[in-house]
N, C-alpha and C. Protein backbone atom coordinates (compact mmCIF):
# COMPACT_ATOMS: atom_id res chain seq x y z
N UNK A 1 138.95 86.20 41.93
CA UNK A 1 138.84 85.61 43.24
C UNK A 1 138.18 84.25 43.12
N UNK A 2 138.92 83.29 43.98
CA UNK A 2 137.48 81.67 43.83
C UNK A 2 137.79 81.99 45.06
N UNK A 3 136.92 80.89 45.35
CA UNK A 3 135.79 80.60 46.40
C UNK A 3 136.62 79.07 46.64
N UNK A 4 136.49 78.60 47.79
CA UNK A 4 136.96 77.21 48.36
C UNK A 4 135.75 76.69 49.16
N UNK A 5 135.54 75.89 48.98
CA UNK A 5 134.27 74.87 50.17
C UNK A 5 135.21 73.94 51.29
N UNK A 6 134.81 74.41 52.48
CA UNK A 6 135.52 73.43 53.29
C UNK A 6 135.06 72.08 53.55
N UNK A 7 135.19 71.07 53.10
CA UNK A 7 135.05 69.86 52.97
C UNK A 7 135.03 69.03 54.54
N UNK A 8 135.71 69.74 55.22
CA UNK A 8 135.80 69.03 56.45
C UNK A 8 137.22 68.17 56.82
N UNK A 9 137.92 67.36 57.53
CA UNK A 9 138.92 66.67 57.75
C UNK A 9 139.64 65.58 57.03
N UNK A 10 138.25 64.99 56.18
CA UNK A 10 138.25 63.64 55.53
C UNK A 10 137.25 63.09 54.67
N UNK A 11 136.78 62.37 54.10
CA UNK A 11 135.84 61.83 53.65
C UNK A 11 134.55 61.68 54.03
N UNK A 12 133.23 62.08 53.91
CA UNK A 12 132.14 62.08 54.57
C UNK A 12 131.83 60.54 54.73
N UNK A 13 131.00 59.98 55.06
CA UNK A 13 130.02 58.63 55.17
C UNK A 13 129.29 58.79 54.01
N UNK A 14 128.94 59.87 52.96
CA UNK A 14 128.12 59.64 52.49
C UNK A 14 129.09 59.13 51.17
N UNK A 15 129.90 60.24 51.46
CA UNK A 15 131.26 59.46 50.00
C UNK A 15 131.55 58.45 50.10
N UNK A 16 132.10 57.85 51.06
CA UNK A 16 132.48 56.55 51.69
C UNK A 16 131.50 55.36 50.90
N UNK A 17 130.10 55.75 51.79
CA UNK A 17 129.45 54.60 50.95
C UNK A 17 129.09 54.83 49.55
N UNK A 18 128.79 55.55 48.86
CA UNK A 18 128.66 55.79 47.62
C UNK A 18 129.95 55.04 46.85
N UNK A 19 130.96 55.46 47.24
CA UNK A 19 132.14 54.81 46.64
C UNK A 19 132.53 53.53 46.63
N UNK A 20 132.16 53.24 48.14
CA UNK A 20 132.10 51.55 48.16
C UNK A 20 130.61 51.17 47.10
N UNK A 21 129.73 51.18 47.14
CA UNK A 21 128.46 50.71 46.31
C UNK A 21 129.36 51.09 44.90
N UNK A 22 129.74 52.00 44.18
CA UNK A 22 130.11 51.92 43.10
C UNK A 22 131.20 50.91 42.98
N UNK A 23 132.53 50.85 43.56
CA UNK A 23 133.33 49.59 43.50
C UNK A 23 132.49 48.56 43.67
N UNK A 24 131.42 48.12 44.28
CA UNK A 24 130.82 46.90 44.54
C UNK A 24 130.41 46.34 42.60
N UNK A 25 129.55 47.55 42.40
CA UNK A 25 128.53 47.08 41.36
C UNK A 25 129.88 47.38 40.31
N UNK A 26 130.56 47.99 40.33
CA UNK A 26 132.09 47.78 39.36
C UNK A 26 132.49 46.53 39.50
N UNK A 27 132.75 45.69 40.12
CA UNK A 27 133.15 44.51 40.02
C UNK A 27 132.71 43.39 40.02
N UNK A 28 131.19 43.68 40.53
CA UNK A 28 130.24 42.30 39.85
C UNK A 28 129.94 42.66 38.17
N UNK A 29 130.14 44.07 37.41
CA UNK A 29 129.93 43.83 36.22
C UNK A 29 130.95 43.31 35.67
N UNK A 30 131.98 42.99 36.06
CA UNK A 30 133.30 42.93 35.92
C UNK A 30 133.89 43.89 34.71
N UNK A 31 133.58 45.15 35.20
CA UNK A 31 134.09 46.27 34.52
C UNK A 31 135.27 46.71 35.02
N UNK A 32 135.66 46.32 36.48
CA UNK A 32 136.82 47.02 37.04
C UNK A 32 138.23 46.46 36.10
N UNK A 33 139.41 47.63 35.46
CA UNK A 33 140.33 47.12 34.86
C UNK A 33 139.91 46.83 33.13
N UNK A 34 138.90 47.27 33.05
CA UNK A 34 138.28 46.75 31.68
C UNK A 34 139.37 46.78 30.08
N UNK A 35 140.61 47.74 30.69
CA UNK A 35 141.98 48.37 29.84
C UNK A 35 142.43 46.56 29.24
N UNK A 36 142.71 46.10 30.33
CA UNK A 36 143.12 44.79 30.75
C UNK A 36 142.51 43.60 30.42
N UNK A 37 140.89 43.49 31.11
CA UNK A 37 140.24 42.46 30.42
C UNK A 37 140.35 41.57 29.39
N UNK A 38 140.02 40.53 29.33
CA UNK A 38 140.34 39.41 27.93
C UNK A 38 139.03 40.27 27.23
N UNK A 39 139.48 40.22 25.79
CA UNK A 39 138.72 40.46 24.74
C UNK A 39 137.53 39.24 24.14
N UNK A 40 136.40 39.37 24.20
CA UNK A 40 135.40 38.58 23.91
C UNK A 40 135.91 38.12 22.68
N UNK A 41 135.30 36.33 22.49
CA UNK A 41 135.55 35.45 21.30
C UNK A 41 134.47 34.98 20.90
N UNK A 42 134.77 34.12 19.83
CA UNK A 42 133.90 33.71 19.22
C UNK A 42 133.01 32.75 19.46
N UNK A 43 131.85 32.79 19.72
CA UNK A 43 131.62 31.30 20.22
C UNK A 43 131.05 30.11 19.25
N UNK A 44 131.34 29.60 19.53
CA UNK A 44 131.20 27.77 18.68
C UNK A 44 129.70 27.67 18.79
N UNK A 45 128.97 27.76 17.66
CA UNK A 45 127.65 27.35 17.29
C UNK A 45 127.44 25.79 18.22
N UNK A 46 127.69 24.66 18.31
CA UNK A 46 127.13 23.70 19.05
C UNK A 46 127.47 23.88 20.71
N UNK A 47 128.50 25.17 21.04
CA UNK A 47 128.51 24.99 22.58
C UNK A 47 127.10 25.38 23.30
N UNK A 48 127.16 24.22 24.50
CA UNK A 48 125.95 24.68 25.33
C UNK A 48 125.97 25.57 26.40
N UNK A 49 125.38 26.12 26.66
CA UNK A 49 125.01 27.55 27.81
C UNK A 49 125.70 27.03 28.97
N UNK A 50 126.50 27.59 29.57
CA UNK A 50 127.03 27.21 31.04
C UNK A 50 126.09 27.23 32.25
N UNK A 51 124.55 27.83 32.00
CA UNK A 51 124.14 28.20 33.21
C UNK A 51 122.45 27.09 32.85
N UNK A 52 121.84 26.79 31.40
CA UNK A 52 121.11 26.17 31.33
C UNK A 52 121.08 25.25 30.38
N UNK A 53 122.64 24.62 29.81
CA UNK A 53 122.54 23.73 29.09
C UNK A 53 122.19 23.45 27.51
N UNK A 54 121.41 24.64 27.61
CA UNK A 54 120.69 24.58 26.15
C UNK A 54 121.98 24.94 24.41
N UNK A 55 122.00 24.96 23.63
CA UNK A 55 122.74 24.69 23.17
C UNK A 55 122.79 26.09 22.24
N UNK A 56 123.84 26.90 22.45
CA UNK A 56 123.80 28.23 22.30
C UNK A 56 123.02 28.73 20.86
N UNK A 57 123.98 28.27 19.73
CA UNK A 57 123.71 28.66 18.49
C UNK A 57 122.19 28.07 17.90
N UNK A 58 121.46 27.13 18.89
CA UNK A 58 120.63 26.41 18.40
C UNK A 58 119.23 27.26 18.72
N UNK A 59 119.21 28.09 19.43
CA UNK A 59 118.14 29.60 19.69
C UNK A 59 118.67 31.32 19.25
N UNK A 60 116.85 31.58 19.25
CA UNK A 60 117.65 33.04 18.88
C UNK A 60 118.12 33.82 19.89
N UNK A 61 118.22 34.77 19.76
CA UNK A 61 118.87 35.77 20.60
C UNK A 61 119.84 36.56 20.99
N UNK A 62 119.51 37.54 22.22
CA UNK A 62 121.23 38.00 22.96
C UNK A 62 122.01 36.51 23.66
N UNK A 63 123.17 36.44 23.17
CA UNK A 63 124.24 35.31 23.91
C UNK A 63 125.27 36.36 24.78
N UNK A 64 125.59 35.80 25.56
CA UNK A 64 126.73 36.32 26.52
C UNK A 64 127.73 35.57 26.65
N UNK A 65 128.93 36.15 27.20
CA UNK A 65 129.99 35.41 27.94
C UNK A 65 130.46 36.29 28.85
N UNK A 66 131.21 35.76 29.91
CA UNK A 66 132.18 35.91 31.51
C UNK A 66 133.03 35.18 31.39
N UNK A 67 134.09 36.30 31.49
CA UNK A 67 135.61 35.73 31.57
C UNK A 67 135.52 35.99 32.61
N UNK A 68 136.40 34.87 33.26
CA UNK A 68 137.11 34.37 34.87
C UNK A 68 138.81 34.52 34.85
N UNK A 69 138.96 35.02 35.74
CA UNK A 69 140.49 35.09 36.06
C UNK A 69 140.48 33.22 36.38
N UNK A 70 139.64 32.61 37.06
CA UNK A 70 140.60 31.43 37.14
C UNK A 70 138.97 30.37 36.37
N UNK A 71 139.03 30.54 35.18
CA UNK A 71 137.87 29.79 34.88
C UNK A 71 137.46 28.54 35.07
N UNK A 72 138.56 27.27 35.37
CA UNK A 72 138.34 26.17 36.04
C UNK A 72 137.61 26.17 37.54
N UNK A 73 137.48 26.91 37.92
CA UNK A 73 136.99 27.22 39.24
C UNK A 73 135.75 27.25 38.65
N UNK A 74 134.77 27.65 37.72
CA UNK A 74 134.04 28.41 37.76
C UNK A 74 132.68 27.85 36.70
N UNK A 75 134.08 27.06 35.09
CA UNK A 75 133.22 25.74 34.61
C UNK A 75 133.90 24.70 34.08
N UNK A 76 134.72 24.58 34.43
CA UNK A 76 135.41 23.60 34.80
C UNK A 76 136.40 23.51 33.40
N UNK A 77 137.11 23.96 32.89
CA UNK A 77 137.47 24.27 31.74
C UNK A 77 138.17 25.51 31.34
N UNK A 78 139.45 26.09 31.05
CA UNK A 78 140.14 26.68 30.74
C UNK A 78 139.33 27.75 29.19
N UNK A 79 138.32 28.08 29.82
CA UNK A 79 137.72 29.25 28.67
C UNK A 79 136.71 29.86 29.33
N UNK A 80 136.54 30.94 28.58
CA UNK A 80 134.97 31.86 29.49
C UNK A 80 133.88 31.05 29.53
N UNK A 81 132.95 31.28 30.86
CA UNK A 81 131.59 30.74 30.81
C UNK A 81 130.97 31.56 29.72
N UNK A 82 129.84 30.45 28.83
CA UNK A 82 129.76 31.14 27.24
C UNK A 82 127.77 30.65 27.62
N UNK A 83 126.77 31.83 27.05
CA UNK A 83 125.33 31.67 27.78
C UNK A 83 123.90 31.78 26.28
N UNK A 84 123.16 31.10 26.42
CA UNK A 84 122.75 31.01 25.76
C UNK A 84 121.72 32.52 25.49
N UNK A 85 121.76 33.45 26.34
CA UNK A 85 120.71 34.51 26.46
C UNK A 85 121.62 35.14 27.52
N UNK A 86 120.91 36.73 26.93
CA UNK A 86 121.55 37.47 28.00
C UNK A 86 120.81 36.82 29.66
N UNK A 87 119.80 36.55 29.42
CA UNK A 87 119.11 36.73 30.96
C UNK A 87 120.05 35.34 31.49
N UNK A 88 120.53 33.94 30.83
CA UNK A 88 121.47 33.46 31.67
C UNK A 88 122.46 34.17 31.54
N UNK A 89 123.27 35.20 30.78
CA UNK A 89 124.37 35.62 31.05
C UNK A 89 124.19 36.15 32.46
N UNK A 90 123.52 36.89 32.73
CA UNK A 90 123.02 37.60 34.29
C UNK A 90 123.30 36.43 35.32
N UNK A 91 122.21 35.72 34.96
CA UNK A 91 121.46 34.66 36.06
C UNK A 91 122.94 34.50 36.49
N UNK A 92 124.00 33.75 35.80
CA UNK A 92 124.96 33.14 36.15
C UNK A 92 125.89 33.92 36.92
N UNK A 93 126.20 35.18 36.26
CA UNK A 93 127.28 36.01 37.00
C UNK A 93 126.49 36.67 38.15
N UNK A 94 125.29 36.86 38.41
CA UNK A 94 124.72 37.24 39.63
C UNK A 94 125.39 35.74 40.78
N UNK A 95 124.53 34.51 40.58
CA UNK A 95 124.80 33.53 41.55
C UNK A 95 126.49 32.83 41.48
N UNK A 96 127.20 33.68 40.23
CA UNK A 96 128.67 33.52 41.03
C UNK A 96 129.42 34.56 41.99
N UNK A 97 128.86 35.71 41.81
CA UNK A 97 129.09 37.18 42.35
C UNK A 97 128.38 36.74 44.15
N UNK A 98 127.85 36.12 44.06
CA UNK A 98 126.71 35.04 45.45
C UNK A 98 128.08 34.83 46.12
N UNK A 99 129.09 34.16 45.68
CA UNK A 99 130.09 32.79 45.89
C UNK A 99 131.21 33.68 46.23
N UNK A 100 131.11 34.99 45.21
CA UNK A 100 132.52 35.81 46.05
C UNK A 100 133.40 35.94 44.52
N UNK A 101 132.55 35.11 43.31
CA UNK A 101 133.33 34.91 42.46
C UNK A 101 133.13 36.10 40.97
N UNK A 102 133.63 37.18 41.30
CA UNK A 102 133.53 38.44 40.10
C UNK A 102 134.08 37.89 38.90
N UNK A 103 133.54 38.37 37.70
CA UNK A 103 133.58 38.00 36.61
C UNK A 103 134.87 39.34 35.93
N UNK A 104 136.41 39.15 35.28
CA UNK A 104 136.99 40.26 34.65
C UNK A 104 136.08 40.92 34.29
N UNK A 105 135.38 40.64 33.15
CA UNK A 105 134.07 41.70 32.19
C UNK A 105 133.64 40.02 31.72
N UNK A 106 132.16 41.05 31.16
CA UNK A 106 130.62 39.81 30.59
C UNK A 106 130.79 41.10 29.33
N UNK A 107 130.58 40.35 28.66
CA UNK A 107 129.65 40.73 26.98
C UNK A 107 128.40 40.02 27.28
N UNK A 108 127.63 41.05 26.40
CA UNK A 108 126.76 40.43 25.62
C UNK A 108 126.40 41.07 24.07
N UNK A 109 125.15 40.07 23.23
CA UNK A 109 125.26 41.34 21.92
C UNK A 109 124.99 42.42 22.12
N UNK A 110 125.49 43.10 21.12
CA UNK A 110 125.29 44.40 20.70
C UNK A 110 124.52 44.36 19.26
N UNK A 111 123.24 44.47 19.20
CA UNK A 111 122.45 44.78 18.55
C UNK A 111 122.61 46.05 17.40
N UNK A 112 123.53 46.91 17.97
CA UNK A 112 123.90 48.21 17.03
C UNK A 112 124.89 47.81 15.82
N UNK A 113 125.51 47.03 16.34
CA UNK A 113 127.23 46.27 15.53
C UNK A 113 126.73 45.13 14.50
N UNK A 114 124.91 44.60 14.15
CA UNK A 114 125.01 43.69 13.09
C UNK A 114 123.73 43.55 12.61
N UNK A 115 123.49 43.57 11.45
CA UNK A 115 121.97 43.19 10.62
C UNK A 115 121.63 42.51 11.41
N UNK A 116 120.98 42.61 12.03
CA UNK A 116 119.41 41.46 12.71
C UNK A 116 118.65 41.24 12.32
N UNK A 117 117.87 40.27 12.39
CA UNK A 117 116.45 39.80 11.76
C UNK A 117 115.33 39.86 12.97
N UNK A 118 114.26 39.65 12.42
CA UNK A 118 113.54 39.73 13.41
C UNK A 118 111.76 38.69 12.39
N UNK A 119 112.24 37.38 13.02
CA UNK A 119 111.25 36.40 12.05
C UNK A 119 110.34 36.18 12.97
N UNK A 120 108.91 35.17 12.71
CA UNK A 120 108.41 34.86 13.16
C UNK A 120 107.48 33.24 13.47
N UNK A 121 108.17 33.01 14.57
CA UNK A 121 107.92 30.91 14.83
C UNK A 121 106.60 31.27 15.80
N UNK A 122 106.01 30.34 15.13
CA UNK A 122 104.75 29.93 16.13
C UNK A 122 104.32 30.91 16.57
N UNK A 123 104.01 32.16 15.86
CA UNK A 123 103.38 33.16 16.09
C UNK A 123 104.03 34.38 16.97
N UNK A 124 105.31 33.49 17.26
CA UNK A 124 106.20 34.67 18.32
C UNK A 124 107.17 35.15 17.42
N UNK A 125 107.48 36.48 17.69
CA UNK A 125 108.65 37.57 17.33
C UNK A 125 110.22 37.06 17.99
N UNK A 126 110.62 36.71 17.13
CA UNK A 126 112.45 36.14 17.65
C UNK A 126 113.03 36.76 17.16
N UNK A 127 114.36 37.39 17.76
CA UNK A 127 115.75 38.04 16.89
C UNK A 127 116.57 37.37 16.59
N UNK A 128 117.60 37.25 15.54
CA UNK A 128 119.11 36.77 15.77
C UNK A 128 119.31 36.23 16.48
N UNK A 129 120.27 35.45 16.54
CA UNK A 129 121.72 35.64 17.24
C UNK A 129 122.68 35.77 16.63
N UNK A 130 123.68 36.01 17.16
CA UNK A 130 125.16 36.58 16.99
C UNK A 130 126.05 36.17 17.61
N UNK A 131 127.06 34.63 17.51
CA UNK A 131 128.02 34.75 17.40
C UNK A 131 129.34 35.27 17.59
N UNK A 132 129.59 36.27 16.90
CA UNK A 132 130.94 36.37 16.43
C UNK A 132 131.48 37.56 17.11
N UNK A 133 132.63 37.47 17.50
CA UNK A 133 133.73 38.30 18.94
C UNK A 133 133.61 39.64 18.70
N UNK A 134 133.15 40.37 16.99
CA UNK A 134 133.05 41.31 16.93
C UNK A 134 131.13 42.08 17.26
N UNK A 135 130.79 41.10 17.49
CA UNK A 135 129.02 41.46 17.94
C UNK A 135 129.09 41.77 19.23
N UNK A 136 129.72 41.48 20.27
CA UNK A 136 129.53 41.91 21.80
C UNK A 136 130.17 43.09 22.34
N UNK A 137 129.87 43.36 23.58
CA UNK A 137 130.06 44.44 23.87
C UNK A 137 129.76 44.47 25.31
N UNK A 138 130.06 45.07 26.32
CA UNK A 138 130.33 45.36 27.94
C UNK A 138 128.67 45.89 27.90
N UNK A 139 127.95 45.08 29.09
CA UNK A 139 126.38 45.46 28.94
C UNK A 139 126.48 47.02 29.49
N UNK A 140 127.59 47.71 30.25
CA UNK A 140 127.35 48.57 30.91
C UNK A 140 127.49 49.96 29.90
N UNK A 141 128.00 49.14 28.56
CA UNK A 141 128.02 50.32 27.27
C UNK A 141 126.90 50.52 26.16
N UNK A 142 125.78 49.87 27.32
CA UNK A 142 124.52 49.54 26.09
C UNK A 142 123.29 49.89 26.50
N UNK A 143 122.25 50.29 26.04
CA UNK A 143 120.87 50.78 26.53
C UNK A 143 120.24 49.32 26.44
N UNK A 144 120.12 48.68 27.38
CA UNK A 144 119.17 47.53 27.41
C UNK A 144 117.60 47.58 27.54
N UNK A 145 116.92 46.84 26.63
CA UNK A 145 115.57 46.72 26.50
C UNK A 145 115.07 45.23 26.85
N UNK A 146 114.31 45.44 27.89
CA UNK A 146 113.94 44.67 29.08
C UNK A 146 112.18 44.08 28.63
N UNK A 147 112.12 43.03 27.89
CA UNK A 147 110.55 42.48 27.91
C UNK A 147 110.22 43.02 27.12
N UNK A 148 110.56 43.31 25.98
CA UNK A 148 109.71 43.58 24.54
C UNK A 148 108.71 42.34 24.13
N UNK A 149 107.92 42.62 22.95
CA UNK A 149 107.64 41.77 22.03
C UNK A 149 108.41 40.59 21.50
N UNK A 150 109.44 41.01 21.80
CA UNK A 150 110.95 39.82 20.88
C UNK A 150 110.95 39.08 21.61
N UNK A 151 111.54 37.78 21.14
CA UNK A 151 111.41 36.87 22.22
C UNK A 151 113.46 36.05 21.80
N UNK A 152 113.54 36.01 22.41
CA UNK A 152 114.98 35.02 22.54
C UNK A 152 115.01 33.53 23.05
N UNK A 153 116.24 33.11 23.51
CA UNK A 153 116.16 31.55 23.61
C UNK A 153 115.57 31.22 25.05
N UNK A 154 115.49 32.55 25.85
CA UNK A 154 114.77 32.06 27.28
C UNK A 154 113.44 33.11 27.00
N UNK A 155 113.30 33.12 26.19
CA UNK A 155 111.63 33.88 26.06
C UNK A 155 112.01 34.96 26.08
N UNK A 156 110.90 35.71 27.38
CA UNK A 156 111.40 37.22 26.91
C UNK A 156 112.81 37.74 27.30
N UNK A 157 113.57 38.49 27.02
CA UNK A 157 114.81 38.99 26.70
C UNK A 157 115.28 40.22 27.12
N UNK A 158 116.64 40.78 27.47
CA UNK A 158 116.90 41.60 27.65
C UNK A 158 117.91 42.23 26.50
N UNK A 159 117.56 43.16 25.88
CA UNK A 159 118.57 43.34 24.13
C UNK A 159 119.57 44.56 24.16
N UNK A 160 120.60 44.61 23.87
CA UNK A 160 121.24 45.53 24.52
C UNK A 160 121.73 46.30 22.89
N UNK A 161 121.92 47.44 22.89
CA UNK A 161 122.30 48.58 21.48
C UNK A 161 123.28 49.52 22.23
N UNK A 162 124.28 49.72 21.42
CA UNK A 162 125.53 50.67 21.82
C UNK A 162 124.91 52.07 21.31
N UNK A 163 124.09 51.80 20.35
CA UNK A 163 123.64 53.47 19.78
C UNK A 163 122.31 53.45 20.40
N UNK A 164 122.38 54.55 21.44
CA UNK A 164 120.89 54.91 21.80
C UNK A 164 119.41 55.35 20.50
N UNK A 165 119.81 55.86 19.80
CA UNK A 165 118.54 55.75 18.91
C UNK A 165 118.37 54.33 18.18
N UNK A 166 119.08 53.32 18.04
CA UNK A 166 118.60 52.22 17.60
C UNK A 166 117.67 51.56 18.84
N UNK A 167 118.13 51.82 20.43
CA UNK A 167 117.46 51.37 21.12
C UNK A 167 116.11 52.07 21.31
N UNK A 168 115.93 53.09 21.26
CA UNK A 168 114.68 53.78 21.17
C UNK A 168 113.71 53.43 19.61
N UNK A 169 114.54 53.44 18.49
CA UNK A 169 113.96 52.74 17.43
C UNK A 169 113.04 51.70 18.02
N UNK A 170 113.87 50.91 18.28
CA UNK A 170 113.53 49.14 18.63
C UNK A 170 112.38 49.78 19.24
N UNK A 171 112.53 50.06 20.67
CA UNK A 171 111.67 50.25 21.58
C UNK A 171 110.49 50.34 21.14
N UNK A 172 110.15 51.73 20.27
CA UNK A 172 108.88 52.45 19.85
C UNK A 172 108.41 51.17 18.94
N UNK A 173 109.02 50.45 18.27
CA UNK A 173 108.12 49.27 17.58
C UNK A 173 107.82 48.07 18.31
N UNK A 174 108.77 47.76 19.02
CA UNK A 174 108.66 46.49 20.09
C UNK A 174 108.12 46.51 21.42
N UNK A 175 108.03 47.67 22.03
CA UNK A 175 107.65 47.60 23.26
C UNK A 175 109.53 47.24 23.84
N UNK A 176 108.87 47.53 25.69
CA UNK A 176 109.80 47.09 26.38
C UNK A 176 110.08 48.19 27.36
N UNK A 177 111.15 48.06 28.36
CA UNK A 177 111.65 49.20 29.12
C UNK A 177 112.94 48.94 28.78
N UNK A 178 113.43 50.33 28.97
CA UNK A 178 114.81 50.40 28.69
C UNK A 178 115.82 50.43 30.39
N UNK A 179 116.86 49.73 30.78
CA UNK A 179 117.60 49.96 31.77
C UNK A 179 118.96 50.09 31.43
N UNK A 180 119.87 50.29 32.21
CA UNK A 180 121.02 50.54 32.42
C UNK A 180 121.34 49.22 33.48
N UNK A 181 122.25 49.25 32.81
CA UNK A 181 123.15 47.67 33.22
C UNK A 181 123.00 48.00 34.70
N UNK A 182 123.33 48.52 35.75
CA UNK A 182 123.63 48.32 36.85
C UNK A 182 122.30 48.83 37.39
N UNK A 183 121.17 48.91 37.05
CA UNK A 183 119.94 48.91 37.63
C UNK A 183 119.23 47.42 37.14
N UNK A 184 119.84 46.77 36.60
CA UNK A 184 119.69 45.16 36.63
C UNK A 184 119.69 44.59 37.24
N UNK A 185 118.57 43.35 38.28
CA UNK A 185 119.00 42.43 39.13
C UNK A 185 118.33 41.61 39.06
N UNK A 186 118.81 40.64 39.68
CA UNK A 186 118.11 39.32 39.51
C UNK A 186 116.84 39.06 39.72
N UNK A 187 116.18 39.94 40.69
CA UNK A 187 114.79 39.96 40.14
C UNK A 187 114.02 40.40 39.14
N UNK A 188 114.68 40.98 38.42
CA UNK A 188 114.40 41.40 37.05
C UNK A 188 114.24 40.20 36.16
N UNK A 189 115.63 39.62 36.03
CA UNK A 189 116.29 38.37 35.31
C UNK A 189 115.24 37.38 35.81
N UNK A 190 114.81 37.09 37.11
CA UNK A 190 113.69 35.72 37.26
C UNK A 190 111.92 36.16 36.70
N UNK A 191 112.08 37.61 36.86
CA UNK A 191 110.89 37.96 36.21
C UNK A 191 110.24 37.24 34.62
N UNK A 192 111.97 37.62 33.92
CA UNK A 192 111.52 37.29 32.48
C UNK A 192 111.60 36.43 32.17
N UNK A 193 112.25 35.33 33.11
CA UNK A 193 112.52 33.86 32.85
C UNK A 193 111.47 33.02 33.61
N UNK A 194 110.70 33.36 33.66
CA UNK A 194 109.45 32.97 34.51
C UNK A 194 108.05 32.91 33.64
């Protein structure tokens, strides 16, 4: 014998909005369609950050990119906006997501996918960077560590690992909190860039 639950006529309000909030935060990560998405590239050691100028390969750190369905709109140039740190990868696709303007999908590194270093300038803890199309990865497939010890090209950093025990590794030696991509927001992002 089963059992049936009567659901009622239609869709509750509570499904309704739940479902809309998930399509919302689906398409500012620009995860929606992800089958589809352009595949992350490589980026050019002298390009500069789309959101602060600084000159990507020339700091350490998480780098990002956002592909645009119409990227001239967006930096004026027929290629993904390409970021010197995850926290501008954010900054940027938050205040274009502002404009109405969703990103296909954002990478950023993946910390699990490459030897990192972890040296020390002027008394501060810096990681890597990484380059290359096979280092990134969809932030929403990564345990991000939020304000460690490490420091990147905008200071403190948000570091993202596809394998949860490397992120807990990290963690227990570095400090930090760990989040999930879509509990990310820009007040987070001005926190650490501050």
């Amino acid at each position: 014998m089963t059992s049936k639950t009567y659901l009622g006529d239609g869709p509750t309000r509570r499904s309704v909005l739940a479902g809309t909030a998930a399509v919302a935060l689906g398409a500012i990560a620009g995860c929606l369609g992800e089958d589809d998405a352009p595949e992350p590239i490589s980026i050019a050691g002298d390009q500069d950050c789309d959101n602060c100028t600084m000159g990507i390969g020339h700091h350490p750190g998480p780098v990002g990119q956002a592909h645009y369905e119409n990227p001239d709109e967006v930096v004026g140039d027929d290629r993904p906006a390409q970021f010197c740190s995850s926290l501008c990868t954010y900054a940027f696709t938050f205040e274009q997501a502002d404009r109405g303007i969703d990103p296909q999908v954002t990478y950023v590194t993946d910390y699990s996918t490459v030897d990192y270093s972890i040296t020390t300038s002027d008394g501060d803890l810096e990681i890597s960077n990484h380059l290359d199309a096979e280092t990134f990865a969809t932030p929403a497939d990564l345990a991000l560590i939020a304000d460690s010890e490490v420091l990147g090209a905008m200071g403190r950093s948000i570091i993202g690992f596809s394998d949860g025990d490397d992120a807990d590794e990290f963690r227990a030696e570095y400090g930090g909190e760990e989040y999930a991509h879509e509990d990310v927001t820009m007040e987070l992002v001005m926190s650490l860039m501050s």
